[in-house]
C-alpha atoms as a PDB file:
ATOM      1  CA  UNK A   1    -152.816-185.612   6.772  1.00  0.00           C
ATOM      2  CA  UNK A   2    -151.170-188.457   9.216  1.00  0.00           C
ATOM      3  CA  UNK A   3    -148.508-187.537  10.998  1.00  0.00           C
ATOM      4  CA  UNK A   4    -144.833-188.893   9.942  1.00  0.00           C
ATOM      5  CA  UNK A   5    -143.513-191.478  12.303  1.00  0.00           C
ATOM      6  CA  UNK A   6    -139.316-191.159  12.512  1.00  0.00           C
ATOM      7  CA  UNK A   7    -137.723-194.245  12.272  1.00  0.00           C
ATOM      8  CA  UNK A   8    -134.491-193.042  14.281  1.00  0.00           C
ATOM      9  CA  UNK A   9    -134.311-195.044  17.694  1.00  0.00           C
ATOM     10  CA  UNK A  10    -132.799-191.853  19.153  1.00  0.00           C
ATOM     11  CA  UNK A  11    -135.897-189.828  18.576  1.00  0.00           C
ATOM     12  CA  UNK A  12    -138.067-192.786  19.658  1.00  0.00           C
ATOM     13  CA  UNK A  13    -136.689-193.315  22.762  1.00  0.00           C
ATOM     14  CA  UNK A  14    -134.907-190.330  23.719  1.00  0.00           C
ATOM     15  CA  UNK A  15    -137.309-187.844  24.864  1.00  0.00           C
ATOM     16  CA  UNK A  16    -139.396-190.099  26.671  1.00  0.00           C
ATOM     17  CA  UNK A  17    -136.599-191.566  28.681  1.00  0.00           C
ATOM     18  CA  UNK A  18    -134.936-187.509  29.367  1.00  0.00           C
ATOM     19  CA  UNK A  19    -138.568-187.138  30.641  1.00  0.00           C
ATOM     20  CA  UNK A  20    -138.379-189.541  32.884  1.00  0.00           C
ATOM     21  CA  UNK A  21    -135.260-189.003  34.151  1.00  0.00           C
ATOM     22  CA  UNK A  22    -135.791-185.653  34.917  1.00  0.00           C
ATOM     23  CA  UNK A  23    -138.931-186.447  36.536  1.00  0.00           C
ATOM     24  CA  UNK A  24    -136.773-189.024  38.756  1.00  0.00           C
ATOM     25  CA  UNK A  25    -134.376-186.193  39.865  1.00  0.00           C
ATOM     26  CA  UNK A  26    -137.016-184.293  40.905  1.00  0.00           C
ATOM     27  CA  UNK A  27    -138.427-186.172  42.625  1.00  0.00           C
ATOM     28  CA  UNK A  28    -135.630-187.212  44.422  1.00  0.00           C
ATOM     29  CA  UNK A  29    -134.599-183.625  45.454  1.00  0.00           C
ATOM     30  CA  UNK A  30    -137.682-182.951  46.591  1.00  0.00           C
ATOM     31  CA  UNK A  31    -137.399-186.399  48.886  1.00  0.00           C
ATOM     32  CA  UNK A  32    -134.186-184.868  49.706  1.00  0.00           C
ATOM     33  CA  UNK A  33    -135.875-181.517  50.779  1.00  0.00           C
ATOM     34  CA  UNK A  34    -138.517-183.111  52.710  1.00  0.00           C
ATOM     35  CA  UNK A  35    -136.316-185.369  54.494  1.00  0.00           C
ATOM     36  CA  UNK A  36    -134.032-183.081  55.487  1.00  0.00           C
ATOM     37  CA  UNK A  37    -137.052-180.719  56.716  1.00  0.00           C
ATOM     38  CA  UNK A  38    -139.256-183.248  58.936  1.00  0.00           C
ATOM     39  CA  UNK A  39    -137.754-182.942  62.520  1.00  0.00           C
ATOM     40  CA  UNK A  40    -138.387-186.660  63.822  1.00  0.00           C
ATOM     41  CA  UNK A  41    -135.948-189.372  65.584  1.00  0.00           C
ATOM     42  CA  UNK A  42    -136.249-191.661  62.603  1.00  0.00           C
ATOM     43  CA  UNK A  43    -135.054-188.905  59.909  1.00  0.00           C
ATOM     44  CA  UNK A  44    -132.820-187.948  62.069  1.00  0.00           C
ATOM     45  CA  UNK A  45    -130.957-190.884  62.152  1.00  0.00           C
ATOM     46  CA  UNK A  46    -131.510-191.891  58.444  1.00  0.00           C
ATOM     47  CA  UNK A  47    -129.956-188.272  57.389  1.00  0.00           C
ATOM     48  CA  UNK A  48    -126.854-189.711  58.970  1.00  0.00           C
ATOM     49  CA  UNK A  49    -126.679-192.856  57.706  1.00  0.00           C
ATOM     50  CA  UNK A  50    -126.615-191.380  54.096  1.00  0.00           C
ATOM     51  CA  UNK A  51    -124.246-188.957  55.003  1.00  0.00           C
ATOM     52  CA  UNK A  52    -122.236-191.248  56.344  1.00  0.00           C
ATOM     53  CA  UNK A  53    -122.710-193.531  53.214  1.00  0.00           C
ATOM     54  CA  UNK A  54    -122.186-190.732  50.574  1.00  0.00           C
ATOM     55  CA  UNK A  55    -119.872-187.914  52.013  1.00  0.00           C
ATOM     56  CA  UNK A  56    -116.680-190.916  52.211  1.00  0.00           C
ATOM     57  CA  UNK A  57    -117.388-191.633  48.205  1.00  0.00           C
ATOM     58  CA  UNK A  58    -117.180-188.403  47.112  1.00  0.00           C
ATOM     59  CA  UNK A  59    -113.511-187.381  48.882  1.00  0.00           C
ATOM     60  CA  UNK A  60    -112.402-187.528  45.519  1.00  0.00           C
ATOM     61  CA  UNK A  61    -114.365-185.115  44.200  1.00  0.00           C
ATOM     62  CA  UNK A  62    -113.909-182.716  47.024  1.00  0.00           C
ATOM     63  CA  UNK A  63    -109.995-182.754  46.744  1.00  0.00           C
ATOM     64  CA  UNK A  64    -109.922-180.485  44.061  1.00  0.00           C
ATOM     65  CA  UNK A  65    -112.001-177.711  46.099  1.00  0.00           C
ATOM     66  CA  UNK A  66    -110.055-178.363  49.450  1.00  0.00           C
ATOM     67  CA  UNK A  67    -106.497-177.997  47.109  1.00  0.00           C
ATOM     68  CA  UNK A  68    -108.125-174.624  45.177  1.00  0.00           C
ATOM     69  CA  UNK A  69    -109.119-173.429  48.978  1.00  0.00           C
ATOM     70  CA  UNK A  70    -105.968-173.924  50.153  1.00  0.00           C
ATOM     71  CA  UNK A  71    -104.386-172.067  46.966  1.00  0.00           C
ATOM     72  CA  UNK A  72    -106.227-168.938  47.280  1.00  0.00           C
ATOM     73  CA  UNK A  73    -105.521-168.792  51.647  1.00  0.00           C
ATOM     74  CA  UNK A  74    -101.427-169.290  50.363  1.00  0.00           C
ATOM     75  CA  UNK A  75    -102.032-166.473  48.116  1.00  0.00           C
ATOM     76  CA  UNK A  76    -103.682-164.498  50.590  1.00  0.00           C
ATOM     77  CA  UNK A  77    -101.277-165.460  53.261  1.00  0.00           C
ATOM     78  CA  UNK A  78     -98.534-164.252  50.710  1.00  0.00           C
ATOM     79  CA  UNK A  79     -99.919-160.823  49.895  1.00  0.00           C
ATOM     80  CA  UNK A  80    -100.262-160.402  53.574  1.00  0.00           C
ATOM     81  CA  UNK A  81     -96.315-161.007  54.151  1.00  0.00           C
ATOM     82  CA  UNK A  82     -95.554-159.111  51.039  1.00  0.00           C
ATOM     83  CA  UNK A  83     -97.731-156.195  52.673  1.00  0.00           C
ATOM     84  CA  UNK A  84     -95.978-156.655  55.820  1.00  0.00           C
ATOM     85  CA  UNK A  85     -92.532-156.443  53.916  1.00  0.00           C
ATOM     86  CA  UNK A  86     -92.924-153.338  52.186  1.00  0.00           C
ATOM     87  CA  UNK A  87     -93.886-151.953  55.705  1.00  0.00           C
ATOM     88  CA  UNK A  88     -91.200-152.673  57.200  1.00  0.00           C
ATOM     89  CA  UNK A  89     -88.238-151.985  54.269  1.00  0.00           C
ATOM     90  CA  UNK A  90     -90.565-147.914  54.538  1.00  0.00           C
ATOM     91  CA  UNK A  91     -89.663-148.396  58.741  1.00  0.00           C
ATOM     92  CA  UNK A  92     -86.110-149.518  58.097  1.00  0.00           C
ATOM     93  CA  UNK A  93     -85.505-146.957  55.859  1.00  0.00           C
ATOM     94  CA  UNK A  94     -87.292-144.409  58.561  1.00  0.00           C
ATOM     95  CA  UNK A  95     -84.689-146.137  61.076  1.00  0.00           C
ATOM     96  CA  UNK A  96     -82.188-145.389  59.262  1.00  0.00           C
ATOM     97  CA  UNK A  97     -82.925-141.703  58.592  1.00  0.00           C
ATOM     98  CA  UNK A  98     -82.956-141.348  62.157  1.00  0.00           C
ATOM     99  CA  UNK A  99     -79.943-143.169  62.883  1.00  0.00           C
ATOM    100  CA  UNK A 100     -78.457-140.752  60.385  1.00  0.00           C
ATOM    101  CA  UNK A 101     -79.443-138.093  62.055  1.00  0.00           C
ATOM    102  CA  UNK A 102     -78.981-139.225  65.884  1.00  0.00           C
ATOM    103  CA  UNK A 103     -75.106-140.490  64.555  1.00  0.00           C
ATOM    104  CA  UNK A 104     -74.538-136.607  63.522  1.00  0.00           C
ATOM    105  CA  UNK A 105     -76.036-134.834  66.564  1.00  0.00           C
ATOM    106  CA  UNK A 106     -73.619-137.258  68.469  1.00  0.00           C
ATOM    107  CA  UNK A 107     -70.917-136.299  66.548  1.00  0.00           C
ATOM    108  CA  UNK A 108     -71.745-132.262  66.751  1.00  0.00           C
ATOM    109  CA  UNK A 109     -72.404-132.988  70.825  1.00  0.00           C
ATOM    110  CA  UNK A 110     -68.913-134.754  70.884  1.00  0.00           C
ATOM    111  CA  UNK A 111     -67.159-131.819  68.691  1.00  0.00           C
ATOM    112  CA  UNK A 112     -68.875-129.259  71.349  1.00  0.00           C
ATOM    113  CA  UNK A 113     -67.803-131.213  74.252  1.00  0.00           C
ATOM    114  CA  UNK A 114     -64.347-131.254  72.850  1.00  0.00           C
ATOM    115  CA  UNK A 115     -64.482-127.830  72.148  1.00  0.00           C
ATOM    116  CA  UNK A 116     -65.416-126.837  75.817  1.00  0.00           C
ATOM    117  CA  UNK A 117     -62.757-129.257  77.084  1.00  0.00           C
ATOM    118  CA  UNK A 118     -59.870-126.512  75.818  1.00  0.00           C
ATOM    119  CA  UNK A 119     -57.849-124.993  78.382  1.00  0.00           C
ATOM    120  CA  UNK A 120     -56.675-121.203  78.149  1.00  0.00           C
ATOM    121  CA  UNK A 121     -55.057-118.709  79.489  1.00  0.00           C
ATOM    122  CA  UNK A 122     -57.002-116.741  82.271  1.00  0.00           C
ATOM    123  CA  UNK A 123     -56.307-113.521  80.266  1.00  0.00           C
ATOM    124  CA  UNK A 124     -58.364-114.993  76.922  1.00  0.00           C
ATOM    125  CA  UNK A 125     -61.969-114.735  76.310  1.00  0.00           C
ATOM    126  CA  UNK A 126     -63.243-116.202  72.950  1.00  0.00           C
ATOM    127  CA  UNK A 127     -66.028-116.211  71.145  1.00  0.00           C
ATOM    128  CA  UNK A 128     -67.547-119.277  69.051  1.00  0.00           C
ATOM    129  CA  UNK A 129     -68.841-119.743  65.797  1.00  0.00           C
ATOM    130  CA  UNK A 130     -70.367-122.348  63.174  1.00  0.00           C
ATOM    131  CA  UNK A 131     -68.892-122.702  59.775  1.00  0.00           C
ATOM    132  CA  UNK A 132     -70.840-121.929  56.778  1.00  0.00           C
ATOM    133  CA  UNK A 133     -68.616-123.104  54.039  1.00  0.00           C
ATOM    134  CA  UNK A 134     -65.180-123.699  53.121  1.00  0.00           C
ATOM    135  CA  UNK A 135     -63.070-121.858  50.069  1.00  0.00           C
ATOM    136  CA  UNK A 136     -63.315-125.072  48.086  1.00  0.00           C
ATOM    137  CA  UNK A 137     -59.906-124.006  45.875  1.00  0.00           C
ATOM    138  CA  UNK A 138     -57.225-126.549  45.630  1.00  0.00           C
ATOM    139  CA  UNK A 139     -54.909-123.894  46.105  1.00  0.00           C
ATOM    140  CA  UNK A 140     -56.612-122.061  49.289  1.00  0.00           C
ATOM    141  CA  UNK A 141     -57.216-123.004  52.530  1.00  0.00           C
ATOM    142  CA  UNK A 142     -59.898-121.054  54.174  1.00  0.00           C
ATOM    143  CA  UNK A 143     -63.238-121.237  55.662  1.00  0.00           C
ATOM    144  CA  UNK A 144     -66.368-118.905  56.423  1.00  0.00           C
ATOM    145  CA  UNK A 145     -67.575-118.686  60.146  1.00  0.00           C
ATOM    146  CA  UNK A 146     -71.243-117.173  61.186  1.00  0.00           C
ATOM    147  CA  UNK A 147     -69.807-114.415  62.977  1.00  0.00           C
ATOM    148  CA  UNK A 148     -68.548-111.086  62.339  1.00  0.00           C
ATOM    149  CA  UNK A 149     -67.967-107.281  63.335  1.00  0.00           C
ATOM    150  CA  UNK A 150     -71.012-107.127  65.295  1.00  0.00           C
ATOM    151  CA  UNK A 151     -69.358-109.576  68.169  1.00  0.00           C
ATOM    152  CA  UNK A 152     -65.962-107.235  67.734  1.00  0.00           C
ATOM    153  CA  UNK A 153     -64.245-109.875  65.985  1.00  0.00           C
ATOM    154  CA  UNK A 154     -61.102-108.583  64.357  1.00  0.00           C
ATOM    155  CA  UNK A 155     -58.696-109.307  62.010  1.00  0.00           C
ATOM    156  CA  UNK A 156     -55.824-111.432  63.005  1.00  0.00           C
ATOM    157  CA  UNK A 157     -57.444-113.056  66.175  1.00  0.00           C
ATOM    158  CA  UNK A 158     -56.448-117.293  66.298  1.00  0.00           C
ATOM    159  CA  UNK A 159     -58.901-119.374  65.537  1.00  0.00           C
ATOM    160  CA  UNK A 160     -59.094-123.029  67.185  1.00  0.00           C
ATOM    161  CA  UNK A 161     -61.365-126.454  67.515  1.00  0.00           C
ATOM    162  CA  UNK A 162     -61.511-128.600  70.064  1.00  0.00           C
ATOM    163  CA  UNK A 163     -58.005-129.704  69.889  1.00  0.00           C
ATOM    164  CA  UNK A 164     -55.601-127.575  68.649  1.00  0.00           C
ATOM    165  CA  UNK A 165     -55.044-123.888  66.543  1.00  0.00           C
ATOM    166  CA  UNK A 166     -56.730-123.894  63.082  1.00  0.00           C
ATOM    167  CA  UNK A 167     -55.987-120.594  61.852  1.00  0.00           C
ATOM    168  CA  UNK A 168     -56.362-116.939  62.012  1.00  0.00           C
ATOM    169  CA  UNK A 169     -59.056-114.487  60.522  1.00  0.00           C
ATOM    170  CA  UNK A 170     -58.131-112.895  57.624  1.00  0.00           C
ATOM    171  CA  UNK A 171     -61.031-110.952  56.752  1.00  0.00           C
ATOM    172  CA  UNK A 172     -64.130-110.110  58.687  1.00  0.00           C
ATOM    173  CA  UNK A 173     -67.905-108.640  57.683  1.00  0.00           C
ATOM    174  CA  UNK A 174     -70.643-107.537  59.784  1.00  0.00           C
ATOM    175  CA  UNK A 175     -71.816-110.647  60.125  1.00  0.00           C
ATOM    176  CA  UNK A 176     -69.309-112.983  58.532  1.00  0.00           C
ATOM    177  CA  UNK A 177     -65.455-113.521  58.963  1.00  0.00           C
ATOM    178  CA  UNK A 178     -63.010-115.651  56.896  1.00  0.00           C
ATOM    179  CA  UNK A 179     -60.312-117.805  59.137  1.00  0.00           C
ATOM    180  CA  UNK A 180     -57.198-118.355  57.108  1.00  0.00           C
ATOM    181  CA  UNK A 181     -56.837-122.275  57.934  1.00  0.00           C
ATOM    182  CA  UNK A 182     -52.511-123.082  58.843  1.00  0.00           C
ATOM    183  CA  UNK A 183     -52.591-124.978  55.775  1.00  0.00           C
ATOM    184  CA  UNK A 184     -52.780-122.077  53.292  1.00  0.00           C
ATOM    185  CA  UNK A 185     -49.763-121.400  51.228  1.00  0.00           C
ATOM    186  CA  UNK A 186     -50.076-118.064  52.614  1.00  0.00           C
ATOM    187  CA  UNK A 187     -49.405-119.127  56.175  1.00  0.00           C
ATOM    188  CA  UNK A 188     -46.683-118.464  58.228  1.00  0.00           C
ATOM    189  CA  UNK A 189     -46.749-118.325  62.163  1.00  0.00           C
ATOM    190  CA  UNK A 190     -43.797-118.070  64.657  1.00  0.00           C
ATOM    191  CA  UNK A 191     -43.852-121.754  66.617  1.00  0.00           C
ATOM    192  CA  UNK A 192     -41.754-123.572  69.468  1.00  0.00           C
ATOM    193  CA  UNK A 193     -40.841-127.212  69.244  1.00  0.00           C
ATOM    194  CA  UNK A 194     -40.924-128.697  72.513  1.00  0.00           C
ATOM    195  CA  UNK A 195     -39.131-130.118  74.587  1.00  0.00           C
ATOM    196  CA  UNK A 196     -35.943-128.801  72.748  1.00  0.00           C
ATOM    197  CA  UNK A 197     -37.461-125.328  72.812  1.00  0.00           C
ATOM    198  CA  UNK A 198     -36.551-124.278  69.076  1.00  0.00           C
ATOM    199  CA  UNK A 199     -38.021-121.786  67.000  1.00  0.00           C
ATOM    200  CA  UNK A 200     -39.241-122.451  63.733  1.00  0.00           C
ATOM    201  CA  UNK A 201     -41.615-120.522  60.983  1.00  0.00           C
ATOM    202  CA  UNK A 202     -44.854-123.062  60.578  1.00  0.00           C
ATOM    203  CA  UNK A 203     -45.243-122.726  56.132  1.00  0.00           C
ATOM    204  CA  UNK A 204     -48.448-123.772  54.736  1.00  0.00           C
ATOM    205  CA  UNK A 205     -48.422-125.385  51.005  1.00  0.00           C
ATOM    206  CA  UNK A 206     -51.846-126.599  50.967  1.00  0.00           C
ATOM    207  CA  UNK A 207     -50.948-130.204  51.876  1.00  0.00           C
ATOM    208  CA  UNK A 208     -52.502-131.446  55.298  1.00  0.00           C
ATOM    209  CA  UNK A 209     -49.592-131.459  56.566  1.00  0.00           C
ATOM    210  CA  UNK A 210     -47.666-127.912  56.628  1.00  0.00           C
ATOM    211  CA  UNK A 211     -43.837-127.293  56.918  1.00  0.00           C
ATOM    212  CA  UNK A 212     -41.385-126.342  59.660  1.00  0.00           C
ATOM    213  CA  UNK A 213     -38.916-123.827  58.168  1.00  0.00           C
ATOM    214  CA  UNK A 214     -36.046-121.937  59.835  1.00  0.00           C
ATOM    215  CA  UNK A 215     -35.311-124.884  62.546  1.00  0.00           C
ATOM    216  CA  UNK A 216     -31.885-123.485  63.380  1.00  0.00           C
ATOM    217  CA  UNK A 217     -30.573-127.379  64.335  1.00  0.00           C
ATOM    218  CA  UNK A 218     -33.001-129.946  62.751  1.00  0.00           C
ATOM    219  CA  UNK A 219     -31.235-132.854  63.884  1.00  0.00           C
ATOM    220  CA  UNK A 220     -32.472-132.267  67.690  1.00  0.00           C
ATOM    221  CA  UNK A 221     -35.665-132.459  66.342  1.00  0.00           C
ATOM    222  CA  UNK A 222     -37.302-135.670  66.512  1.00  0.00           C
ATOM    223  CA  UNK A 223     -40.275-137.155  65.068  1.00  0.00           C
ATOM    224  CA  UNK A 224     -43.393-137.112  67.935  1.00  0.00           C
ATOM    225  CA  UNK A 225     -42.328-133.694  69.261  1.00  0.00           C
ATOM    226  CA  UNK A 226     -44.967-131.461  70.455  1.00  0.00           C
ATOM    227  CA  UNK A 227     -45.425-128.245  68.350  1.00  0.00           C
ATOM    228  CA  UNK A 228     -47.010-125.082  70.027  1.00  0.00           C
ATOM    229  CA  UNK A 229     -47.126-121.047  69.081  1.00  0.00           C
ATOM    230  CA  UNK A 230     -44.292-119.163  70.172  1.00  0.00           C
ATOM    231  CA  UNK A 231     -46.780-115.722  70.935  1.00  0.00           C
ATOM    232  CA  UNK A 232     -43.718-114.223  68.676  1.00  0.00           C
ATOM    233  CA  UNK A 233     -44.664-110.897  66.782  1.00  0.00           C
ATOM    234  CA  UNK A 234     -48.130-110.882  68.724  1.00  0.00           C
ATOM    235  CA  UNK A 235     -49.236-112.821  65.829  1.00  0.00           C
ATOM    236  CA  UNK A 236     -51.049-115.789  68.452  1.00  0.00           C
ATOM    237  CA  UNK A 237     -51.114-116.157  71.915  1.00  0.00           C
ATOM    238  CA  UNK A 238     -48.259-118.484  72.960  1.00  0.00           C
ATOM    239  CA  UNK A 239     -48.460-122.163  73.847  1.00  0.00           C
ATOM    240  CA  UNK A 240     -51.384-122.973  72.001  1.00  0.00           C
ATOM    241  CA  UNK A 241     -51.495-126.942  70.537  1.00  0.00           C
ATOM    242  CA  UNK A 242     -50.352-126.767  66.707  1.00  0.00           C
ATOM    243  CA  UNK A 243     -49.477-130.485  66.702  1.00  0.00           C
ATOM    244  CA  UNK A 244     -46.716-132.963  65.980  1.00  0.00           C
ATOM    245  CA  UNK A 245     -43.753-133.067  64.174  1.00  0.00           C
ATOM    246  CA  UNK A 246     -43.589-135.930  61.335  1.00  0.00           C
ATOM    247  CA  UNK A 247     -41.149-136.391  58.867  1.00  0.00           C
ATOM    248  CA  UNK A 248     -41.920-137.060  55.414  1.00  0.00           C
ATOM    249  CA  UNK A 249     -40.616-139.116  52.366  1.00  0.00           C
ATOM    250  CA  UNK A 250     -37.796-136.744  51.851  1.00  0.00           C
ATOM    251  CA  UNK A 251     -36.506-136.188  55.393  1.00  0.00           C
ATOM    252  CA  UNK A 252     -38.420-132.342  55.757  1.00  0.00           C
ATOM    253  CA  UNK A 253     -40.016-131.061  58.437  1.00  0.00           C
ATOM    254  CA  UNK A 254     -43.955-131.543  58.888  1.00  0.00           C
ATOM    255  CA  UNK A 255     -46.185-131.307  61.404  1.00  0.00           C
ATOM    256  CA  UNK A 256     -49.156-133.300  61.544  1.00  0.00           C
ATOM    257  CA  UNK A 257     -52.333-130.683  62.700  1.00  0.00           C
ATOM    258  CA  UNK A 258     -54.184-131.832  66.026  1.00  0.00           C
ATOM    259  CA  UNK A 259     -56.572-129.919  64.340  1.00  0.00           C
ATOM    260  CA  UNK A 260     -59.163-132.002  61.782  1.00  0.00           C
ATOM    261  CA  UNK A 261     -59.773-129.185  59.328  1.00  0.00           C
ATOM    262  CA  UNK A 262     -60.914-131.452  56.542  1.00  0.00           C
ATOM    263  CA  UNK A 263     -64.166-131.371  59.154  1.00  0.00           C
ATOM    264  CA  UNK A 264     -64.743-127.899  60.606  1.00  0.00           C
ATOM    265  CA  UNK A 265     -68.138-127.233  61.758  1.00  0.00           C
ATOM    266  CA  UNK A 266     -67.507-124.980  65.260  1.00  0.00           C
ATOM    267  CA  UNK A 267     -64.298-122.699  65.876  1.00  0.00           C
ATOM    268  CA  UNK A 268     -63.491-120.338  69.040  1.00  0.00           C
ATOM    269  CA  UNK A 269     -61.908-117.314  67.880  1.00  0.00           C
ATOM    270  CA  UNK A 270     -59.613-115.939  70.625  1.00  0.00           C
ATOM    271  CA  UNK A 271     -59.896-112.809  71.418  1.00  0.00           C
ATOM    272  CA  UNK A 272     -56.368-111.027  72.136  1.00  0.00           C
ATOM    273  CA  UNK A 273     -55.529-107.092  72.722  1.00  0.00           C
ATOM    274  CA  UNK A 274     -52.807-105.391  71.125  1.00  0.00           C
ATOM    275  CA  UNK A 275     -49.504-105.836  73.115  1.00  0.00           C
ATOM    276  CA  UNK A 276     -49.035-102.126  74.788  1.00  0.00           C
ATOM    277  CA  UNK A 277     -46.622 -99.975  72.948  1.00  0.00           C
ATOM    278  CA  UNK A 278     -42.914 -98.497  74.765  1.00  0.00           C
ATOM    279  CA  UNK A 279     -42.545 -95.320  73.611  1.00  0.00           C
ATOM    280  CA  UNK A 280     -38.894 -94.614  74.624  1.00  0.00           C
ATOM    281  CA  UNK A 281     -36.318 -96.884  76.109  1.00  0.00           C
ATOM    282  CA  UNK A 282     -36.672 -95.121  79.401  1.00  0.00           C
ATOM    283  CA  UNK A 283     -39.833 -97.409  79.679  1.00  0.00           C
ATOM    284  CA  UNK A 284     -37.479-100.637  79.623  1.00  0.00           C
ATOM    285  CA  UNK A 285     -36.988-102.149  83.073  1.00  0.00           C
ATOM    286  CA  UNK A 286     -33.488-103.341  83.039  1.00  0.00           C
ATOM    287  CA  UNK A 287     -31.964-105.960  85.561  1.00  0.00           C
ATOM    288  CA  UNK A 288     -29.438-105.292  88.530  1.00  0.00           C
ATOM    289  CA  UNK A 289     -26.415-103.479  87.603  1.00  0.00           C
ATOM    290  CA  UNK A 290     -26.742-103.409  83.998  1.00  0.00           C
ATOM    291  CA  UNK A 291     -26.448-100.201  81.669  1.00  0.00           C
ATOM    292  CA  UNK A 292     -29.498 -98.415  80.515  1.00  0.00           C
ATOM    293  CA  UNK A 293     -28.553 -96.998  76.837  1.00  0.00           C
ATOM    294  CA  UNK A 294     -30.374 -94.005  76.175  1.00  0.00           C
ATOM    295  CA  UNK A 295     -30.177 -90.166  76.245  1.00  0.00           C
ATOM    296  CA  UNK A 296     -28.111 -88.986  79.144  1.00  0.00           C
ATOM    297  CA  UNK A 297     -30.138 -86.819  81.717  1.00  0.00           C
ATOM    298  CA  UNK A 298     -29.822 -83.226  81.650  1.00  0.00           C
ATOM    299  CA  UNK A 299     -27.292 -81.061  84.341  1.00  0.00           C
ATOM    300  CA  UNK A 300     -28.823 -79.899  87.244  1.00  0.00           C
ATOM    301  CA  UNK A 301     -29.132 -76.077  86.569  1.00  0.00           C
ATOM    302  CA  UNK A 302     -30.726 -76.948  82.856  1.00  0.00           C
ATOM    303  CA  UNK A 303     -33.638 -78.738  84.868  1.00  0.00           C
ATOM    304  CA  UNK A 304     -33.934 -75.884  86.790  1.00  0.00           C
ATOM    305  CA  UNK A 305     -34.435 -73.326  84.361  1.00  0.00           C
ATOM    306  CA  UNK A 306     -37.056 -75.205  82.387  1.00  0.00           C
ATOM    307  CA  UNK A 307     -38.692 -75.770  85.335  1.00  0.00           C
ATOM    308  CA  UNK A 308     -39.223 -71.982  86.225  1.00  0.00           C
ATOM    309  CA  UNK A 309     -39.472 -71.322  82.393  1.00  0.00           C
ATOM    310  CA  UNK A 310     -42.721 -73.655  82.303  1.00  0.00           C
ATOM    311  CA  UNK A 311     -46.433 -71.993  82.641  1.00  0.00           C
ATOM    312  CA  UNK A 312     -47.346 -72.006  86.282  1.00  0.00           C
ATOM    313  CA  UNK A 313     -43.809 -72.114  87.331  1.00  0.00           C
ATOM    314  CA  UNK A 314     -42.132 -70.470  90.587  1.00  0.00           C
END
């Protein structure tokens, strides 16, 4: 049976000429192959001319890759500085963590230094201590120090800072003891305003700022004056820095504590004996030609006979 012939040009012509076009193209890249493989002068120098002929016409082309290129190093260049950012936000905030804690050891070495810096009497020893916690009642003023019974601390004793008295111990543990802080509304200490030398009763009412009561003449008081302990009662030692007198709103009293005990973290807890007890008046010294009051001594023949009545006597 004889074959169909198609009438369509397409099929006519079409495969013969894709042949040959292919065949064209191959041969051509394998020209290309050779020429670029044959080491010699003259293909040396005809490689270059078509380079030189063909690499300028096809810029066009290559602008795309050189702008997708330079895309992708950007985006690498970018993750690189992002990299580098988050590295050094986890530094800075490493920084800072250390500044944090470099800015409180200078404040604990300045509180310490201050604390050394205070002056007392020969006769005082102390001991110091680091507070724990504070009451954390609006309506009392105490705090809790690391030491106790077992460094003889007793009740009573003044407690101070670096700059002035904070309060006294009102309670103490083995281990623990509780300073009663001037600002308590159970507070009251014997003080002397100087220079006018008055006496006054220093009231705590848990404000920062606690009362002078009993001033016998206000009005020679003056705003500035320094306010120390009188040593009256043997409550405190004497002359030790309360603070400043300050008036308030209504004209009373205040004084204004040298003390910062919104920010207690060391105290010294003075130590200080009992005062020695007189058992009779005969123990009083009196001045120069002033009159003793107290029983009048016995006759002479009375001291005699309790001498010789007395074991061991003549």
């Amino acid at each position: 049976m004889a074959r169909r012939r198609s009438s369509n040009p397409d099929e006519v012509y079409g495969r013969p000429l894709r042949r040959l076009l292919v065949t064209l193209a191959c041969v051509v890249l394998v020209g290309l192959v050779l020429l670029w493989r044959i080491d010699n002068p003259r293909a040396e120098r005809l490689r270059a001319s078509l380079v030189d002929r063909v690499i300028p016409s096809f810029e066009w082309a290559l602008a795309p890759v050189t702008w997708a290129g330079r895309l992708v190093e950007d985006f690498e260049g970018y993750t690189r500085v992002y990299e580098q950012n988050q590295e050094l936000r986890r530094e800075l905030q490493r920084m800072k963590a250390w500044q944090e804690a470099a800015i409180q050891l200078e404040q604990e070495n300045a509180r310490l230094l201050d604390l050394n810096k205070v002056k007392l009497s020969p006769d005082l020893t102390y001991v110091g201590g680091r507070v724990l916690t504070d009451s954390g009642s609006p309506f009392r003023r105490s705090v809790l120090l690391n030491i106790g019974s077992e460094v003889g601390v007793r009740d009573g004793w003044a407690a101070t800072d670096g700059l002035g008295l904070v309060g006294r111990i009102s309670g103490v543990g083995r281990t623990t003891s509780r300073v009663l802080l001037l600002t308590d509304g159970n507070s009251r200490i014997p003080v002397t305003i100087q220079p006018s030398g008055l006496r006054a009763i220093l009231s705590g009412d848990t404000t920062p700022l606690p009362a002078l009561d009993f001033v016998e003449t206000p009005e020679d008081v003056r705003a500035g004056d320094r306010v120390v302990t009188s040593g009256d009662g043997g409550v405190f030692p004497p002359d030790l820095l309360v603070g400043q007198v300050v008036r308030d709103r209504n004209g009373r009293l205040r004084v204004r504590l040298a003390a910062d005990t919104a920010r207690l973290e060391f105290l010294r807890v003075l130590r200080s004996g009992p005062a020695d007890p007189i058992g009779s008046t005969g123990g009083l010294i009196a001045p120069p030609g002033a009159d003793v009051i107290g029983p009048p001594p016995p006759p002479e023949g009375e001291e005699a006979a309790s001498a010789a009545a007395a074991p061991g006597g003549g």
